[in-house]
PDB file of N, CA and C in Angstrom:
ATOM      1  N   UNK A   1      -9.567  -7.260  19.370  1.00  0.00           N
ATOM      2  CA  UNK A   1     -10.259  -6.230  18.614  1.00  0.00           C
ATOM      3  C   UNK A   1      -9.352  -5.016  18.396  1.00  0.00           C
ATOM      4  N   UNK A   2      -8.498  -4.942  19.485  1.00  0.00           N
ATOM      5  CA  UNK A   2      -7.500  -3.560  19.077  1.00  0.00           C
ATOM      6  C   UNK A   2      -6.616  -3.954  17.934  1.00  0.00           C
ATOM      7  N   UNK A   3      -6.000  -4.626  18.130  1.00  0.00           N
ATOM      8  CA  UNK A   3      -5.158  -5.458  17.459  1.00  0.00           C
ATOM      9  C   UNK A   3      -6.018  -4.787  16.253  1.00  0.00           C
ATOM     10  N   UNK A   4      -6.998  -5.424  15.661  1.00  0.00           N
ATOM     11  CA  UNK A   4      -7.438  -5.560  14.734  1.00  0.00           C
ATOM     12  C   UNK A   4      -7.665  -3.613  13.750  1.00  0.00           C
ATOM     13  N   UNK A   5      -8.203  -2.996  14.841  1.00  0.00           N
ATOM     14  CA  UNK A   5      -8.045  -1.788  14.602  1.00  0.00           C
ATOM     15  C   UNK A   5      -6.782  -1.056  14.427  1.00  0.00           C
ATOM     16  N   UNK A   6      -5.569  -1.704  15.050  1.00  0.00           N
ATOM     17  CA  UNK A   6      -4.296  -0.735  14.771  1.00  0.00           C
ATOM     18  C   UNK A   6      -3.152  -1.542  13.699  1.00  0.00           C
ATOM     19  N   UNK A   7      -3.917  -2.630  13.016  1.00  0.00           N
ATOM     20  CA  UNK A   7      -3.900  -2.764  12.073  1.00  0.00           C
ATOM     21  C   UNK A   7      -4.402  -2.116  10.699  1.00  0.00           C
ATOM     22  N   UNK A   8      -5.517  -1.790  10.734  1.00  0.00           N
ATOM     23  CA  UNK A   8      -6.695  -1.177   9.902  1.00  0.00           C
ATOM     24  C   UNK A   8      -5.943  -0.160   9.858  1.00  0.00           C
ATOM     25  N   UNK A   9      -5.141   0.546  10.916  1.00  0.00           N
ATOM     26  CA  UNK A   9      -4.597   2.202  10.964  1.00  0.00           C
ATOM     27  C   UNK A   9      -3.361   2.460  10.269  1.00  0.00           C
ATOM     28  N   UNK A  10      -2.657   1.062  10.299  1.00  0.00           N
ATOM     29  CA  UNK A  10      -0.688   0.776  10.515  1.00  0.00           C
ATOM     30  C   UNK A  10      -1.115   0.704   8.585  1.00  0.00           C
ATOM     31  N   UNK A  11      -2.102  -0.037   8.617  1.00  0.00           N
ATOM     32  CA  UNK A  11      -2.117  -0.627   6.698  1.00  0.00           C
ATOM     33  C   UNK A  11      -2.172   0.940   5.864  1.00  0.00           C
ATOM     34  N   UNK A  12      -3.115   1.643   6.437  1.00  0.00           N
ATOM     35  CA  UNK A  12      -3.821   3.020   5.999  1.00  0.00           C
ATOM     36  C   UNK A  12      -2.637   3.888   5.685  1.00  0.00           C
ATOM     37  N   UNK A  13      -1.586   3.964   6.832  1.00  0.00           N
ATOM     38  CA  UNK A  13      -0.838   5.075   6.733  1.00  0.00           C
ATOM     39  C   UNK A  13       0.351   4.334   5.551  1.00  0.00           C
ATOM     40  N   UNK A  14       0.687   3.040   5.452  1.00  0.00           N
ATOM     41  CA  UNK A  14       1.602   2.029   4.986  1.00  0.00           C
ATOM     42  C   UNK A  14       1.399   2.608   3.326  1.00  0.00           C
ATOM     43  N   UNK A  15       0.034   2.724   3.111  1.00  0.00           N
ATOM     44  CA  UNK A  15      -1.042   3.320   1.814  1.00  0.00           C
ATOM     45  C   UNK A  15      -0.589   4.440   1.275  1.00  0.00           C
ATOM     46  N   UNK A  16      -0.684   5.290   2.684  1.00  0.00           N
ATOM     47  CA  UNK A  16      -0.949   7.062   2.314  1.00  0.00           C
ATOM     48  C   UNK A  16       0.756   7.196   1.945  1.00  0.00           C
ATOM     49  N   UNK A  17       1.639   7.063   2.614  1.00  0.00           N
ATOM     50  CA  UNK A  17       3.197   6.475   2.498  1.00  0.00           C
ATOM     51  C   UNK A  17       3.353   6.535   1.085  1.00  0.00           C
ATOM     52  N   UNK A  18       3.033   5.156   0.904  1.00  0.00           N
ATOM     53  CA  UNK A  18       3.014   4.896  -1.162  1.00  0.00           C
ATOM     54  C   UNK A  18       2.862   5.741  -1.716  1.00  0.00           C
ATOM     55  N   UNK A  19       1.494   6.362  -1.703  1.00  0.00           N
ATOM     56  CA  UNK A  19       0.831   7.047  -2.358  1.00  0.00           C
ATOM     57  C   UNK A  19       1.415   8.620  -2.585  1.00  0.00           C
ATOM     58  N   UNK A  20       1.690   9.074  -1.346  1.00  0.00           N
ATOM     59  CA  UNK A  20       2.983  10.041  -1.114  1.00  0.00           C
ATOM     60  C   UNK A  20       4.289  10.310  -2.144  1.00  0.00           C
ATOM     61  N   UNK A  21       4.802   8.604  -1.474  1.00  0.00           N
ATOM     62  CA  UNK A  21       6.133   8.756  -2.822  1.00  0.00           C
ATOM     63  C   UNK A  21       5.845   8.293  -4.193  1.00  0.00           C
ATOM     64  N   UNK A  22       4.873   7.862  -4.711  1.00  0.00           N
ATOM     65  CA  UNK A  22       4.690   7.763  -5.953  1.00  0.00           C
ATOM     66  C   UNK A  22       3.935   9.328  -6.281  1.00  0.00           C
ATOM     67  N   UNK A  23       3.386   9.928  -5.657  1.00  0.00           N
ATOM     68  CA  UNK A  23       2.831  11.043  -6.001  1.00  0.00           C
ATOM     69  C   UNK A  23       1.444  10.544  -7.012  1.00  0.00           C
ATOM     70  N   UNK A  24       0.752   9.906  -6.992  1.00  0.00           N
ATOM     71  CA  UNK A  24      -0.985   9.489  -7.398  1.00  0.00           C
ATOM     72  C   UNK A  24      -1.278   9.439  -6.112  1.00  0.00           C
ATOM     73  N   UNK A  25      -2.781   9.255  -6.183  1.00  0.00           N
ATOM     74  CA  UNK A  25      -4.176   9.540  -5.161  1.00  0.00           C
ATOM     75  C   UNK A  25      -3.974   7.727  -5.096  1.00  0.00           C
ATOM     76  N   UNK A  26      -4.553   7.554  -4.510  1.00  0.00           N
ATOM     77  CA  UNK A  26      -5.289   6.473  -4.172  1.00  0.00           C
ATOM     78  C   UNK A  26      -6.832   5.999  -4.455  1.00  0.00           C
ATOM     79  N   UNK A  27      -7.381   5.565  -4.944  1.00  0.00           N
ATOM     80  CA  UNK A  27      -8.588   5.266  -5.444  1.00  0.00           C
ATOM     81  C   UNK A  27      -9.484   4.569  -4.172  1.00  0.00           C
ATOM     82  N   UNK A  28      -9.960   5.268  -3.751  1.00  0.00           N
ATOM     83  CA  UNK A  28     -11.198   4.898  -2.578  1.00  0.00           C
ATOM     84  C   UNK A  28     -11.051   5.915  -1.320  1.00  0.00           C
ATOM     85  N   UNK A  29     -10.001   6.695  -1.409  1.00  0.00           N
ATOM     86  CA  UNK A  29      -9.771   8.016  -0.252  1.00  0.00           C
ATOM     87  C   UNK A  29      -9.144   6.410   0.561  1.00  0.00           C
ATOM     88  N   UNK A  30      -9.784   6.789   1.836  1.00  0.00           N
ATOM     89  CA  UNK A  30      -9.532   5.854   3.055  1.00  0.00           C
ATOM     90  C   UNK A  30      -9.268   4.204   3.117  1.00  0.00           C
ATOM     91  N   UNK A  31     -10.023   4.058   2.536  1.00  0.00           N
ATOM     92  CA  UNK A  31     -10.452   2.771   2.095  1.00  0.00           C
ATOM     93  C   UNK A  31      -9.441   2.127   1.482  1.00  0.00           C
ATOM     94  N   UNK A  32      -8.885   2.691   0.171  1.00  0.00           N
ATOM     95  CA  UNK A  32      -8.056   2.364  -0.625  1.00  0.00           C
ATOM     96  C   UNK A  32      -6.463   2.359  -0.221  1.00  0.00           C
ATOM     97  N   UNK A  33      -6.027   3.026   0.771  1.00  0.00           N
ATOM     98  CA  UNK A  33      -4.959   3.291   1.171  1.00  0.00           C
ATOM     99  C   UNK A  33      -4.671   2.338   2.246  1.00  0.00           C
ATOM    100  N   UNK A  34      -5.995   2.093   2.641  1.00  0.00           N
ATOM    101  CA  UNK A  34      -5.831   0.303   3.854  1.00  0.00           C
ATOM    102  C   UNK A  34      -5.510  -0.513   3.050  1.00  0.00           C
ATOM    103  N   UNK A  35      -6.482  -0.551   1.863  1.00  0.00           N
ATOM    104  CA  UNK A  35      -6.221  -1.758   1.216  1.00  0.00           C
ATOM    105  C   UNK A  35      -5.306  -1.998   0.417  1.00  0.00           C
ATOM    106  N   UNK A  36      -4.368  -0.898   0.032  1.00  0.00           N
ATOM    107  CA  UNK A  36      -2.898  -0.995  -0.789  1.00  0.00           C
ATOM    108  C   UNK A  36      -1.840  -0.890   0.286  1.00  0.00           C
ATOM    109  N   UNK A  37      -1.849  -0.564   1.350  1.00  0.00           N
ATOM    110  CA  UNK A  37      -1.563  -0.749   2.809  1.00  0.00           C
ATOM    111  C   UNK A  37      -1.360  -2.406   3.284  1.00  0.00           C
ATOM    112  N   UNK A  38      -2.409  -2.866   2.779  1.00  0.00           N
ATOM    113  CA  UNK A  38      -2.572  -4.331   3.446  1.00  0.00           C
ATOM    114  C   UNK A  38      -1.871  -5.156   2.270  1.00  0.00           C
ATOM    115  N   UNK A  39      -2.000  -5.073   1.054  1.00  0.00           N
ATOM    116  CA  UNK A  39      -2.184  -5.944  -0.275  1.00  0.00           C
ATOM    117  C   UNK A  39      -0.191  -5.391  -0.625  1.00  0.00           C
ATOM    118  N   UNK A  40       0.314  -4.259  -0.225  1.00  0.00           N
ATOM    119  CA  UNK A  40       1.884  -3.742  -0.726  1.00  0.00           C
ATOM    120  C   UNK A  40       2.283  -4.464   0.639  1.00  0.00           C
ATOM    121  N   UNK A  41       2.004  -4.423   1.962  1.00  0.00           N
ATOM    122  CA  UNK A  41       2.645  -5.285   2.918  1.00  0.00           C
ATOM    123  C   UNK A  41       2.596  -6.826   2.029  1.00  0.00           C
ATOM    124  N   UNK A  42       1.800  -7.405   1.732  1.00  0.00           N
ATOM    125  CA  UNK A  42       1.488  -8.833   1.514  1.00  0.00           C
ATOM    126  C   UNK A  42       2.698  -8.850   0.849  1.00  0.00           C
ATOM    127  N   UNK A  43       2.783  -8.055  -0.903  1.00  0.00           N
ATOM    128  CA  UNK A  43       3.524  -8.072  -2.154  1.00  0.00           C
ATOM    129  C   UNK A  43       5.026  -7.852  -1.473  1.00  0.00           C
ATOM    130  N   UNK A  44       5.560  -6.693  -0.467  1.00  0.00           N
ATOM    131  CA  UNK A  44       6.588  -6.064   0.055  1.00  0.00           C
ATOM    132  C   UNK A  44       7.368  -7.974   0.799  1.00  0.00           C
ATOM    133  N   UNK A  45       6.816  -8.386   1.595  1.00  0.00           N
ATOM    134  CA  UNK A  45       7.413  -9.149   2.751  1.00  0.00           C
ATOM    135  C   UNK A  45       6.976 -10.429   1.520  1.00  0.00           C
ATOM    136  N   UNK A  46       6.248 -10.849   0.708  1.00  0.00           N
ATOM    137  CA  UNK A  46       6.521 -11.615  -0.166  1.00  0.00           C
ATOM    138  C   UNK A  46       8.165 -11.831  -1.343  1.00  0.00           C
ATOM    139  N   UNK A  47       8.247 -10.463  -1.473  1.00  0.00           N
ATOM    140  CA  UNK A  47       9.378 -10.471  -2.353  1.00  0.00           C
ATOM    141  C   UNK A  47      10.279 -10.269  -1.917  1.00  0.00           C
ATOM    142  N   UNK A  48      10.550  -9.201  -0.467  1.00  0.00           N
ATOM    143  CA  UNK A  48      11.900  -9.108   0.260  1.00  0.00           C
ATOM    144  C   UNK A  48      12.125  -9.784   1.801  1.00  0.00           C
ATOM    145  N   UNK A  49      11.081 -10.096   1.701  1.00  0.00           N
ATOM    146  CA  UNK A  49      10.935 -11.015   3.370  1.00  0.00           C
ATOM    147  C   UNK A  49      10.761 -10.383   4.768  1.00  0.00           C
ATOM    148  N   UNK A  50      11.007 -10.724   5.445  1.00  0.00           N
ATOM    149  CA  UNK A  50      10.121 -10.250   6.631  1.00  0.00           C
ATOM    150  C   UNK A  50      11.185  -9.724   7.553  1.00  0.00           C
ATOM    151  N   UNK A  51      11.666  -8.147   7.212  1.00  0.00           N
ATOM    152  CA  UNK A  51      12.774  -7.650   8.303  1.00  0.00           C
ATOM    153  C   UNK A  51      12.249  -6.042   8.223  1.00  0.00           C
ATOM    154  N   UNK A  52      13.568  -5.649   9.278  1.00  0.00           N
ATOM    155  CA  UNK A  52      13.738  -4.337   9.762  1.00  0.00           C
ATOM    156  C   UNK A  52      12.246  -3.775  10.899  1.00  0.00           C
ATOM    157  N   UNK A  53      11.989  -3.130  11.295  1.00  0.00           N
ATOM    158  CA  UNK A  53      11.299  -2.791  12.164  1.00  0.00           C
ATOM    159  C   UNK A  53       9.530  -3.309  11.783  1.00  0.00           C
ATOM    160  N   UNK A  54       9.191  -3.621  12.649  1.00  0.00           N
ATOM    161  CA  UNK A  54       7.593  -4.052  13.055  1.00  0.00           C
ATOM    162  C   UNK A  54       6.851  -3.183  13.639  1.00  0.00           C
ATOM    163  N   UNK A  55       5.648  -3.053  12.966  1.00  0.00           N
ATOM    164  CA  UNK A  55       4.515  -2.270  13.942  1.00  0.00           C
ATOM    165  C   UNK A  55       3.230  -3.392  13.528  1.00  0.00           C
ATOM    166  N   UNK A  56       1.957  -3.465  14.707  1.00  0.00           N
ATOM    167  CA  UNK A  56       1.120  -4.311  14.090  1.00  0.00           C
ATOM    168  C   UNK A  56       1.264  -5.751  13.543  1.00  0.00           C
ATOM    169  N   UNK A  57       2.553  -6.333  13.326  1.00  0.00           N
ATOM    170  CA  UNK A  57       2.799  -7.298  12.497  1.00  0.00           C
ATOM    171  C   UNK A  57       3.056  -6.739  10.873  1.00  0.00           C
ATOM    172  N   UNK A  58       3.662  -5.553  10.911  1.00  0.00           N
ATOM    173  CA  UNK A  58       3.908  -5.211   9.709  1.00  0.00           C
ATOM    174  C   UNK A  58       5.394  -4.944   9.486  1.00  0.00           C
ATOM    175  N   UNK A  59       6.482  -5.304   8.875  1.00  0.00           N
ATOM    176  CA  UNK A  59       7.655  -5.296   8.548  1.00  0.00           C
ATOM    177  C   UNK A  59       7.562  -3.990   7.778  1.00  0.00           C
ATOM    178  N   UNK A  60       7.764  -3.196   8.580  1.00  0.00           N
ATOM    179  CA  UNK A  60       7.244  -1.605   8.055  1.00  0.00           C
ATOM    180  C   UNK A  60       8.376  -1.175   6.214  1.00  0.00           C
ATOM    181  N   UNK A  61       9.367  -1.575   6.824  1.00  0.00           N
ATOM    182  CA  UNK A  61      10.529  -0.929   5.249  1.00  0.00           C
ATOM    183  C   UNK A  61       9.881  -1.958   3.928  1.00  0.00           C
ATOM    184  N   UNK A  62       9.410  -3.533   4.209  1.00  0.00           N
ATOM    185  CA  UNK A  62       9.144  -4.053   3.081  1.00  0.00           C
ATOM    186  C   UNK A  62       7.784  -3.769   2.475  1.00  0.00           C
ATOM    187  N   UNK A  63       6.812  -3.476   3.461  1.00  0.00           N
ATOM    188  CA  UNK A  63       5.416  -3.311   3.814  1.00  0.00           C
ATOM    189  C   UNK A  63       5.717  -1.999   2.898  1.00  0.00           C
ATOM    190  N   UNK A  64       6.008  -0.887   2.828  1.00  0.00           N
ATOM    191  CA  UNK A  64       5.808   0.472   2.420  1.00  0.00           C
ATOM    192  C   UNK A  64       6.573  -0.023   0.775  1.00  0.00           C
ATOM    193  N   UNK A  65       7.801  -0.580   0.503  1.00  0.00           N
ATOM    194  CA  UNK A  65       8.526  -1.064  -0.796  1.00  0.00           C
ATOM    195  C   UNK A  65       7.143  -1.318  -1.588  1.00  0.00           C
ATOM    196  N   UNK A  66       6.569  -2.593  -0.840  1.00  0.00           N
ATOM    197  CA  UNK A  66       5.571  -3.320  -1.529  1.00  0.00           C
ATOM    198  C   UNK A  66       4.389  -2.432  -2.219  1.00  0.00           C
ATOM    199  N   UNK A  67       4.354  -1.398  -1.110  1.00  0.00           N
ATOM    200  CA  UNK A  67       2.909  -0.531  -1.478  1.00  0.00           C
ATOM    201  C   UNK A  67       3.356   0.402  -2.872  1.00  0.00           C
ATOM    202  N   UNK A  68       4.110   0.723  -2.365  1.00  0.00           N
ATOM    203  CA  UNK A  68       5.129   1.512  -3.618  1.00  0.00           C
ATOM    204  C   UNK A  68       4.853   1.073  -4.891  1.00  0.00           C
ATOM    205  N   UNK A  69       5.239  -0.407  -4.762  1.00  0.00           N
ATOM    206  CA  UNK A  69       5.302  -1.319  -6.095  1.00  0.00           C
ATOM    207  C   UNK A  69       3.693  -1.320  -6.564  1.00  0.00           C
ATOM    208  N   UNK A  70       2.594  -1.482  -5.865  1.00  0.00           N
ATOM    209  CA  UNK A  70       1.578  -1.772  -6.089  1.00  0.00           C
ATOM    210  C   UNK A  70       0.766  -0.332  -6.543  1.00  0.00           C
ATOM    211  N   UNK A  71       0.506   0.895  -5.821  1.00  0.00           N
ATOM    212  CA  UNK A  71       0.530   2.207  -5.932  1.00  0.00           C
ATOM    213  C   UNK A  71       0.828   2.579  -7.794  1.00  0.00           C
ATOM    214  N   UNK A  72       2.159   1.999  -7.961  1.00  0.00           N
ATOM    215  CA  UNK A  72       3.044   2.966  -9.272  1.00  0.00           C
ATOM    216  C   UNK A  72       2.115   1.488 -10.495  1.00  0.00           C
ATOM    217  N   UNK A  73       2.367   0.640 -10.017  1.00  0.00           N
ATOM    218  CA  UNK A  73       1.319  -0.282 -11.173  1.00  0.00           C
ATOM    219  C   UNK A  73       0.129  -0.424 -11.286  1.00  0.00           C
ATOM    220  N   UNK A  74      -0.836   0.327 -10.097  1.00  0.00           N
ATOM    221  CA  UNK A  74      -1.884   0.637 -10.682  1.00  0.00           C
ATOM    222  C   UNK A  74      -2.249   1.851 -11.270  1.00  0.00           C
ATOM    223  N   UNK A  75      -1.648   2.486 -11.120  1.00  0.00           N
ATOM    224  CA  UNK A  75      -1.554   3.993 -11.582  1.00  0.00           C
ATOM    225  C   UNK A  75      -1.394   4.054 -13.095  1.00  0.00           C
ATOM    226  N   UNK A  76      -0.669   2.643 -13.743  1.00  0.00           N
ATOM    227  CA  UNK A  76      -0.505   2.554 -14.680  1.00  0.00           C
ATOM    228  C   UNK A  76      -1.439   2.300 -15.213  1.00  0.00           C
ATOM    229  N   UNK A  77      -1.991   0.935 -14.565  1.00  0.00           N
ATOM    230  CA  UNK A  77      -3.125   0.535 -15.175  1.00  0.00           C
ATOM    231  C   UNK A  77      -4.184   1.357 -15.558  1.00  0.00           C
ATOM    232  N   UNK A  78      -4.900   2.476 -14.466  1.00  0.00           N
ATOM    233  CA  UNK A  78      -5.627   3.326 -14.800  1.00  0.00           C
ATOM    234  C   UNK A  78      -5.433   3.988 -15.320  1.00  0.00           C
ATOM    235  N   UNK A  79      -4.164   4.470 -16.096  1.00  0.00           N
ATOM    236  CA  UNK A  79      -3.995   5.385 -16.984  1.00  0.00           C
ATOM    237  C   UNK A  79      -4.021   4.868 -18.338  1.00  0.00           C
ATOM    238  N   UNK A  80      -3.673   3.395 -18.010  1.00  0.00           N
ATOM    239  CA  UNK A  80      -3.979   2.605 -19.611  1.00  0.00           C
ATOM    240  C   UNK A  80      -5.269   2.736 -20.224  1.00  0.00           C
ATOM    241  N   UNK A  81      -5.974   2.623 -19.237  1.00  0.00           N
ATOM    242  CA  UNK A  81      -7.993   2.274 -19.196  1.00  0.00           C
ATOM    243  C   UNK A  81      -8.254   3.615 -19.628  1.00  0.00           C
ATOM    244  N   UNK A  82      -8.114   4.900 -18.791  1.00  0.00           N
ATOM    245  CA  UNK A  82      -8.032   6.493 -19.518  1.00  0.00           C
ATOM    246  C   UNK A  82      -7.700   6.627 -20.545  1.00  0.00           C
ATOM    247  N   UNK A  83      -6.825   5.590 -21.541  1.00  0.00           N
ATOM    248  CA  UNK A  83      -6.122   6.495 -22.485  1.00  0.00           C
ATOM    249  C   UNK A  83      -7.112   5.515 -23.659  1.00  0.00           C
ATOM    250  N   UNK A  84      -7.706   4.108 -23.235  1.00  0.00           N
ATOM    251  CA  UNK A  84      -8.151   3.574 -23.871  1.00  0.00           C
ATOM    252  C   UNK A  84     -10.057   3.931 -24.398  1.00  0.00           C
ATOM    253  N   UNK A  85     -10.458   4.823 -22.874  1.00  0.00           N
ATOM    254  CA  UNK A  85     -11.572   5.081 -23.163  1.00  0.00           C
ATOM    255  C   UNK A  85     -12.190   6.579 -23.694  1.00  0.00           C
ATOM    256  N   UNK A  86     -10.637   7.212 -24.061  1.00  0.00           N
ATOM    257  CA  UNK A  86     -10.975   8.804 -24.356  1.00  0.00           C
ATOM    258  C   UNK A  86     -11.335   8.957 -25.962  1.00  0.00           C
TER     259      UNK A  86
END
């Protein structure tokens, strides 16, 4: 169960990170920053593989790349949808 919680925490900050260096919000406050946290680890250690330091089971340098990547393309997206519904 800890495990499971300092996961939930490691994904969150992995999020807020992204969200940081891309400079956009995150869409869900808390919520959203786990889950681009969890979903930029997946995308990060998918495309550059699974190195440099671990926390949680998270390959923290690819894990934060990934969020990055995911963060700056949705940002796009919602700005596409904004520009489409004004």
């Amino acid at each position: 169960m800890f495990s499971f919680l300092w996961s939930l925490i490691i994904g969150g900050i992995i999020g807020w990170i992204a969200g940081m260096i891309v400079g956009k919000d995150i869409p869900g406050g808390v919520f959203g920053n786990i889950i681009a946290g969890f979903i930029g680890a997946w995308l990060g250690t998918a495309i550059f593989g699974n190195w440099g330091p671990e926390i949680a089971n998270f390959a923290i340098i690819p894990a934060i790349i990934g969020a990055v990547i995911l963060v700056f393309l949705l940002s796009m997206v919602m700005r596409a949808f904004r520009k489409t519904t004004d």
